[in-house]
N, C-alpha and C. Protein backbone atom coordinates (compact mmCIF):
# COMPACT_ATOMS: atom_id res chain seq x y z
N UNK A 1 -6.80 25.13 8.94
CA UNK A 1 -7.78 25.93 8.24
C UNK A 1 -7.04 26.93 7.37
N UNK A 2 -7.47 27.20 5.89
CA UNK A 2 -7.14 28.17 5.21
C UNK A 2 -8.22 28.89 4.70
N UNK A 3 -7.45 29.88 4.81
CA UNK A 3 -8.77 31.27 3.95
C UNK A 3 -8.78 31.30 2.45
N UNK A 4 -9.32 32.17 2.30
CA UNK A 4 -9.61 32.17 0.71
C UNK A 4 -8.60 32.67 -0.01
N UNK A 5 -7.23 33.11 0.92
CA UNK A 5 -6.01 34.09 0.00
C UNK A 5 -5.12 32.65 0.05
N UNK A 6 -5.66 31.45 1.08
CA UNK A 6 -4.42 30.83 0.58
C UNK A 6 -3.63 30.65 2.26
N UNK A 7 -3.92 31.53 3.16
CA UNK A 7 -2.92 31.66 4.30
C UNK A 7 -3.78 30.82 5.34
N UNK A 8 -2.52 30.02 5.76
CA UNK A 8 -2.97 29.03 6.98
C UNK A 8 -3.46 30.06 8.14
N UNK A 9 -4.64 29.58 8.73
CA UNK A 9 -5.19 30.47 9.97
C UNK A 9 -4.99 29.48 11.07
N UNK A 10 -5.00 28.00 10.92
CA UNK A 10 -5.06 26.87 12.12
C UNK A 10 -4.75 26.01 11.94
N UNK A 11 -4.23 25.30 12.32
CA UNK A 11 -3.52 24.25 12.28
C UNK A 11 -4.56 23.18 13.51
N UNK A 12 -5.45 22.07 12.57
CA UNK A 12 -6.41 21.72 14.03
C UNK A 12 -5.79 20.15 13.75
N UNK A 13 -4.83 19.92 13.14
CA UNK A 13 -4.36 18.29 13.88
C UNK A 13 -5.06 17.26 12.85
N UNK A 14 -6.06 17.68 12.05
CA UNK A 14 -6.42 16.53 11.06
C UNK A 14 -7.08 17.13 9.67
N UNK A 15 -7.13 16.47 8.82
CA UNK A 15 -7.47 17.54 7.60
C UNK A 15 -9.11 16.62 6.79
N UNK A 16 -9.99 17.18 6.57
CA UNK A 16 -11.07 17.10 6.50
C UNK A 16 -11.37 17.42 4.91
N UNK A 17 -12.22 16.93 3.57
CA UNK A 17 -12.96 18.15 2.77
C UNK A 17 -13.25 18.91 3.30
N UNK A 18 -14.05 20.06 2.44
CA UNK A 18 -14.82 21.59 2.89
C UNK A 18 -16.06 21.01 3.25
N UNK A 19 -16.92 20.13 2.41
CA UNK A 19 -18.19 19.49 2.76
C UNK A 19 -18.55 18.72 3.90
N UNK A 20 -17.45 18.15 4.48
CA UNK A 20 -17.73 16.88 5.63
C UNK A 20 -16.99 18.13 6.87
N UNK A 21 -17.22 19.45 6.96
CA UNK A 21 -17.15 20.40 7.65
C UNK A 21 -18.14 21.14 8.03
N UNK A 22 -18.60 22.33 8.75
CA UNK A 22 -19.44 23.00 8.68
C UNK A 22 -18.63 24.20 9.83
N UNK A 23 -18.32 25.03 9.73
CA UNK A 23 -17.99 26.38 10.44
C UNK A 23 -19.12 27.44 10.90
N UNK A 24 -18.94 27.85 11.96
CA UNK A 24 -20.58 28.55 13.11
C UNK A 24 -19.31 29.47 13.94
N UNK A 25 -19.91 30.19 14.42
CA UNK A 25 -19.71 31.94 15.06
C UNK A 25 -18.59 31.13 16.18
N UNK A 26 -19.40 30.38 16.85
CA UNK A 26 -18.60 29.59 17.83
C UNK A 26 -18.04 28.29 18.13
N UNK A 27 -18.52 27.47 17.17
CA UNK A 27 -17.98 26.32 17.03
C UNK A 27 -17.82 25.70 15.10
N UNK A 28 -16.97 24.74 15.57
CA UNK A 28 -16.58 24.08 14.19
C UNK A 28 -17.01 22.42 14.12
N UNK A 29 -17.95 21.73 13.19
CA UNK A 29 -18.39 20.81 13.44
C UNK A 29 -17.50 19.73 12.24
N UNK A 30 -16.89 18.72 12.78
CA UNK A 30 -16.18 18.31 11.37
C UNK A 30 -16.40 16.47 11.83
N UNK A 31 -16.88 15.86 10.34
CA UNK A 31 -16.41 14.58 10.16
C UNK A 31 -15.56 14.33 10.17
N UNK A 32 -14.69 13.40 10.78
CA UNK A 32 -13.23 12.85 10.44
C UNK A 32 -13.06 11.53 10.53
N UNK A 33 -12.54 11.21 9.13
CA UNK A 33 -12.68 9.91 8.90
C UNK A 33 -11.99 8.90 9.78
N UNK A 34 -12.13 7.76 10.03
CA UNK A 34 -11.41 7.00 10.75
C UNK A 34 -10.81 6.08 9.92
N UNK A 35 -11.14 5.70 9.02
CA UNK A 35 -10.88 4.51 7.89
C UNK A 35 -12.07 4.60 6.26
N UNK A 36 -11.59 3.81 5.56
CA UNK A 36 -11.90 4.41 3.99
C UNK A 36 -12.28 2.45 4.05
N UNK A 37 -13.04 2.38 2.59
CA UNK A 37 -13.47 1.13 2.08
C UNK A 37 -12.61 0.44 0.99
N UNK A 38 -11.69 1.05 0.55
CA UNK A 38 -10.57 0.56 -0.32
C UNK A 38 -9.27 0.02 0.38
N UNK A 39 -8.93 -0.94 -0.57
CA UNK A 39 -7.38 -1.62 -0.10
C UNK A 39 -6.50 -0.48 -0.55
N UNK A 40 -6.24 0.18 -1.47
CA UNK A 40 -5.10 1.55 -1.35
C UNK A 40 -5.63 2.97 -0.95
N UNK A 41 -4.78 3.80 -0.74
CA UNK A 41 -4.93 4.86 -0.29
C UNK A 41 -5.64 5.60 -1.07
N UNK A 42 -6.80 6.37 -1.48
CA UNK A 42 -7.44 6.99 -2.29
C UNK A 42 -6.92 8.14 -2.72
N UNK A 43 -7.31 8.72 -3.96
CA UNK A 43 -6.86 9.72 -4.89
C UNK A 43 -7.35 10.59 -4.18
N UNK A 44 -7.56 11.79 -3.24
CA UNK A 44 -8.56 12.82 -2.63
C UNK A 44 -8.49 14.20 -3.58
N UNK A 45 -9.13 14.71 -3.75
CA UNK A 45 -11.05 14.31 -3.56
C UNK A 45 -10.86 13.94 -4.53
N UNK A 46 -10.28 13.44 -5.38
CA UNK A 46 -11.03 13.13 -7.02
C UNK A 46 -12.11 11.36 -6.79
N UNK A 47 -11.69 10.56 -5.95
CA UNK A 47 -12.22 9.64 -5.49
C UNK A 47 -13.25 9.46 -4.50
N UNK A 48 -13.08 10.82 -3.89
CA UNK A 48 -14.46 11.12 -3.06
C UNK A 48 -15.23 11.42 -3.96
N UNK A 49 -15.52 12.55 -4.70
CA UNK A 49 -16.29 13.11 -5.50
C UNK A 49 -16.85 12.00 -6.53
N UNK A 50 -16.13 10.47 -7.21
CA UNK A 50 -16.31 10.17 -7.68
C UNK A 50 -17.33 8.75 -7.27
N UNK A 51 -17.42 8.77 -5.85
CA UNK A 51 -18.09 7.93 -4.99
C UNK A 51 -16.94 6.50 -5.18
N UNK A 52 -15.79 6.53 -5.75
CA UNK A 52 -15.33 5.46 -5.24
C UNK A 52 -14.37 4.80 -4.16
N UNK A 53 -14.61 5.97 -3.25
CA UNK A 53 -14.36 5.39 -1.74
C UNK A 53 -15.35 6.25 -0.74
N UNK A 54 -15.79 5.77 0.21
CA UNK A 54 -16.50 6.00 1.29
C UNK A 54 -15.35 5.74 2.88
N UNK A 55 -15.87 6.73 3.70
CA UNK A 55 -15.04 6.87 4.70
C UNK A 55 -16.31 6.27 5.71
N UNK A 56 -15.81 6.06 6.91
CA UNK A 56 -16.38 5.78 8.39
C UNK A 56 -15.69 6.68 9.04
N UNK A 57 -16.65 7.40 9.33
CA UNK A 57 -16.67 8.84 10.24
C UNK A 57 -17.14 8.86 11.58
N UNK A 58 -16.19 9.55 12.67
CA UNK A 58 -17.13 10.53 13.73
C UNK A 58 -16.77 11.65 13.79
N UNK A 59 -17.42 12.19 14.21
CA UNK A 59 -18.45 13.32 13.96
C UNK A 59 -17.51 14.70 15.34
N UNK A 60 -17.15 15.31 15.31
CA UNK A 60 -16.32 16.21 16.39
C UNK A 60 -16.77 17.17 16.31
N UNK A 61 -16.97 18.21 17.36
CA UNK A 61 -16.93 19.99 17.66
C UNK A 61 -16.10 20.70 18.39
N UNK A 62 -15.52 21.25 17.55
CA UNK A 62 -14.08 21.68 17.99
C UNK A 62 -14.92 23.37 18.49
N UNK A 63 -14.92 23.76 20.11
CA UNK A 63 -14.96 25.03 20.44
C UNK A 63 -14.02 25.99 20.50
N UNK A 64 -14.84 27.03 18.81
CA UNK A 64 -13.17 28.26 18.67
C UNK A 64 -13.09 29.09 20.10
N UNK A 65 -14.21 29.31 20.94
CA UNK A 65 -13.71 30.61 21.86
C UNK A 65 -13.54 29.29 23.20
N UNK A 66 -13.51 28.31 23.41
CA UNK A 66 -13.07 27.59 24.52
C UNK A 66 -11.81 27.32 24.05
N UNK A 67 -11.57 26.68 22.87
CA UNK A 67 -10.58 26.01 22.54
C UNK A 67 -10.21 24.52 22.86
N UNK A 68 -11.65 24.00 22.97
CA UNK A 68 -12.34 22.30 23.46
C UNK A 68 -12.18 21.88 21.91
N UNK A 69 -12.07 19.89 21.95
CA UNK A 69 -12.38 19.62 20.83
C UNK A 69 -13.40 17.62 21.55
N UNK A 70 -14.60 18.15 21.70
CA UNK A 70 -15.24 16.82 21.92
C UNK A 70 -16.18 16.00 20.97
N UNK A 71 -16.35 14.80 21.43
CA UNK A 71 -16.81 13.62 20.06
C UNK A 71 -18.63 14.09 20.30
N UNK A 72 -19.21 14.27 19.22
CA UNK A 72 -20.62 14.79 18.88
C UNK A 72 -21.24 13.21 18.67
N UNK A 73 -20.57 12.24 17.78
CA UNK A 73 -21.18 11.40 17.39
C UNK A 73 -19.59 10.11 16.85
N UNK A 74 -19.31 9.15 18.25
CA UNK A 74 -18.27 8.36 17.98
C UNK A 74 -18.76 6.90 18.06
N UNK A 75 -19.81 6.54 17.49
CA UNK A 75 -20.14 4.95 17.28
C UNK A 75 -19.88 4.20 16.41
N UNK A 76 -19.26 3.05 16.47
CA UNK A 76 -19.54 2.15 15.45
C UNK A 76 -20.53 1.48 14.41
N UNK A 77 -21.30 2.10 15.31
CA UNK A 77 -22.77 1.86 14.23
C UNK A 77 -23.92 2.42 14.38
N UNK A 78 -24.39 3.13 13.16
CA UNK A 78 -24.50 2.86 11.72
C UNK A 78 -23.08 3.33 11.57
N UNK A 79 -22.69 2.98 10.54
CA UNK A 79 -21.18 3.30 9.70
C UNK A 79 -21.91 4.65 8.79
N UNK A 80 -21.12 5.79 9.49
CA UNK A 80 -21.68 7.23 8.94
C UNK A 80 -20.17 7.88 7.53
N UNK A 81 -20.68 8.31 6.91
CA UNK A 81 -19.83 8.96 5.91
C UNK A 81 -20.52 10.37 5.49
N UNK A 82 -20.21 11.12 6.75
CA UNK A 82 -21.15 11.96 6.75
C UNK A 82 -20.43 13.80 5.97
N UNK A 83 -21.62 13.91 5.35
CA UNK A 83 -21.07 15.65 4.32
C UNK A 83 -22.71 16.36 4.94
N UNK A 84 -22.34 17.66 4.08
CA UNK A 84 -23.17 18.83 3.73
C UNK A 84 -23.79 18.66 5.01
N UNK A 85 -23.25 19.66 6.18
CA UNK A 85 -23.41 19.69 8.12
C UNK A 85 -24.21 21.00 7.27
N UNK A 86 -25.50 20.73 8.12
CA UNK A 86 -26.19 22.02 8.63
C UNK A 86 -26.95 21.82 10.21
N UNK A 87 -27.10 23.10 10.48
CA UNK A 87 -27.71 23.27 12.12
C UNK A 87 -28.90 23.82 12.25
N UNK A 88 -30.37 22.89 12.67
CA UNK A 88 -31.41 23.95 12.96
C UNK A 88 -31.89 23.25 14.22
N UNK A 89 -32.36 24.08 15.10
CA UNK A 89 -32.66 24.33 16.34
C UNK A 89 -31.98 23.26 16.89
N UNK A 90 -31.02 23.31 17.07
CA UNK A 90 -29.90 22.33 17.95
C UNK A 90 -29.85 21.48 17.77
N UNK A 91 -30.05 20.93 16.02
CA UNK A 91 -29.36 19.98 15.75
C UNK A 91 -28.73 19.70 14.44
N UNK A 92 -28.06 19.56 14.51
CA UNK A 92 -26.82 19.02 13.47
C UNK A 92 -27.03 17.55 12.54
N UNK A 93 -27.93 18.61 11.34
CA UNK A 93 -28.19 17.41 10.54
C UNK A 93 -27.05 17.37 9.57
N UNK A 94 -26.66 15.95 8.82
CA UNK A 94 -26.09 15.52 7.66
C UNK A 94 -26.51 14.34 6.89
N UNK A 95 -26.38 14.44 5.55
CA UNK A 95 -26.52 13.22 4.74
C UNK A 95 -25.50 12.37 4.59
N UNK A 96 -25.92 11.02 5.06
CA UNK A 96 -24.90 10.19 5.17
C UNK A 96 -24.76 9.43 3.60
N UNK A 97 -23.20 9.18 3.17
CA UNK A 97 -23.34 9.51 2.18
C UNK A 97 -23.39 7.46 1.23
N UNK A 98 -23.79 7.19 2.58
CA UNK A 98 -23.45 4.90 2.21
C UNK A 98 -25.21 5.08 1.68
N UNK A 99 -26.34 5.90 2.56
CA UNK A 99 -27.48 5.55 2.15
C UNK A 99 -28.25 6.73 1.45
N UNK A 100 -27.57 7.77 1.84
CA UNK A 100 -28.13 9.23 0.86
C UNK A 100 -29.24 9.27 2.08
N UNK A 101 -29.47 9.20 3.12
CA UNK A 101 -30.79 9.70 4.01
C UNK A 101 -30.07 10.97 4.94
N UNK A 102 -30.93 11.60 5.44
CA UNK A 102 -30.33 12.65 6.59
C UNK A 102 -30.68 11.92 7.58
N UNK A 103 -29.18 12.19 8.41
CA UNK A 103 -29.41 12.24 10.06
C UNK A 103 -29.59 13.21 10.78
N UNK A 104 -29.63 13.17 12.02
CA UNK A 104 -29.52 14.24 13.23
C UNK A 104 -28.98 13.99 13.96
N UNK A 105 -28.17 14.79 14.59
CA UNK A 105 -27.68 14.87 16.21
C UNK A 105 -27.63 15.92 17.18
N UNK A 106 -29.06 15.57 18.35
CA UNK A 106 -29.47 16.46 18.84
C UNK A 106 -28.04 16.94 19.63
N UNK A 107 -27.77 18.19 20.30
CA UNK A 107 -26.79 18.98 20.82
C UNK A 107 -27.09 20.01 21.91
C-alpha cells in the first residue's frame, strides 16, 4: 500500500489496481487476479482500462486490526473480474467487469 506522498505503508504480498480494491476502518477488501485472457503479459493498466484483457479473480479480506487475510469469494465459477467494491449492510457489492452486472457477497 502507498499513500498519496508516494511512501510505502504495507507491503501485503500481491499488487492489485486502486479499483479492484476497496479500503474500510477495519478491513481491506481486494480482487486478486489469478490469471488474465491474453497469451502475453498485459500492458497494466493501460490494457485494463482499455478492456483488452480481463482477469479471473477471487475476491480476499485482509483484517488491518487482526492482521487475518481470508478468501470472501474463491470459485471457479462464474469467472468474476471484479472492480468498483462497495459495502451496504453487509454486503460487498461489485461489477463484474466480463458482463457489466453487480454482484454481492453477503459477509
Amino acid at each position: 500500500m502507498i499513500d498519496s506522498s508516494g511512501v510505502s505503508k504495507a507491503n501485503l504480498g500481491f499488487s492489485a489496481l486502486p479499483n479492484k480494491c476497496l479500503v474500510t476502518l477495519s478491513n481491506i477488501y481486494c480482487a486478486i487476479s489469478e490469471s488474465y485472457n491474453t497469451i502475453k503479459a498485459p500492458a497494466l493498466p493501460d490494457d485494463y482500462f482499455k478492456k483488452a484483457v480481463y482477469f479471473s479473480d477471487k475476491i480476499y479480506q485482509i483484517g488491518i486490526n487482526e492482521n487475518n487475510f481470508s478468501a470472501v469469494f474463491s470459485e471457479t465459477l462464474p469467472i468474476i473480474d471484479a472492480a468498483n467494491f462497495e459495502i451496504s449492510n453487509n454486503k460487498l457489492f461489485f461489477i463484474n467487469r466480463y458482463d457489466n452486472k453487480i454482484y454481492s457477497l453477503e459477509f
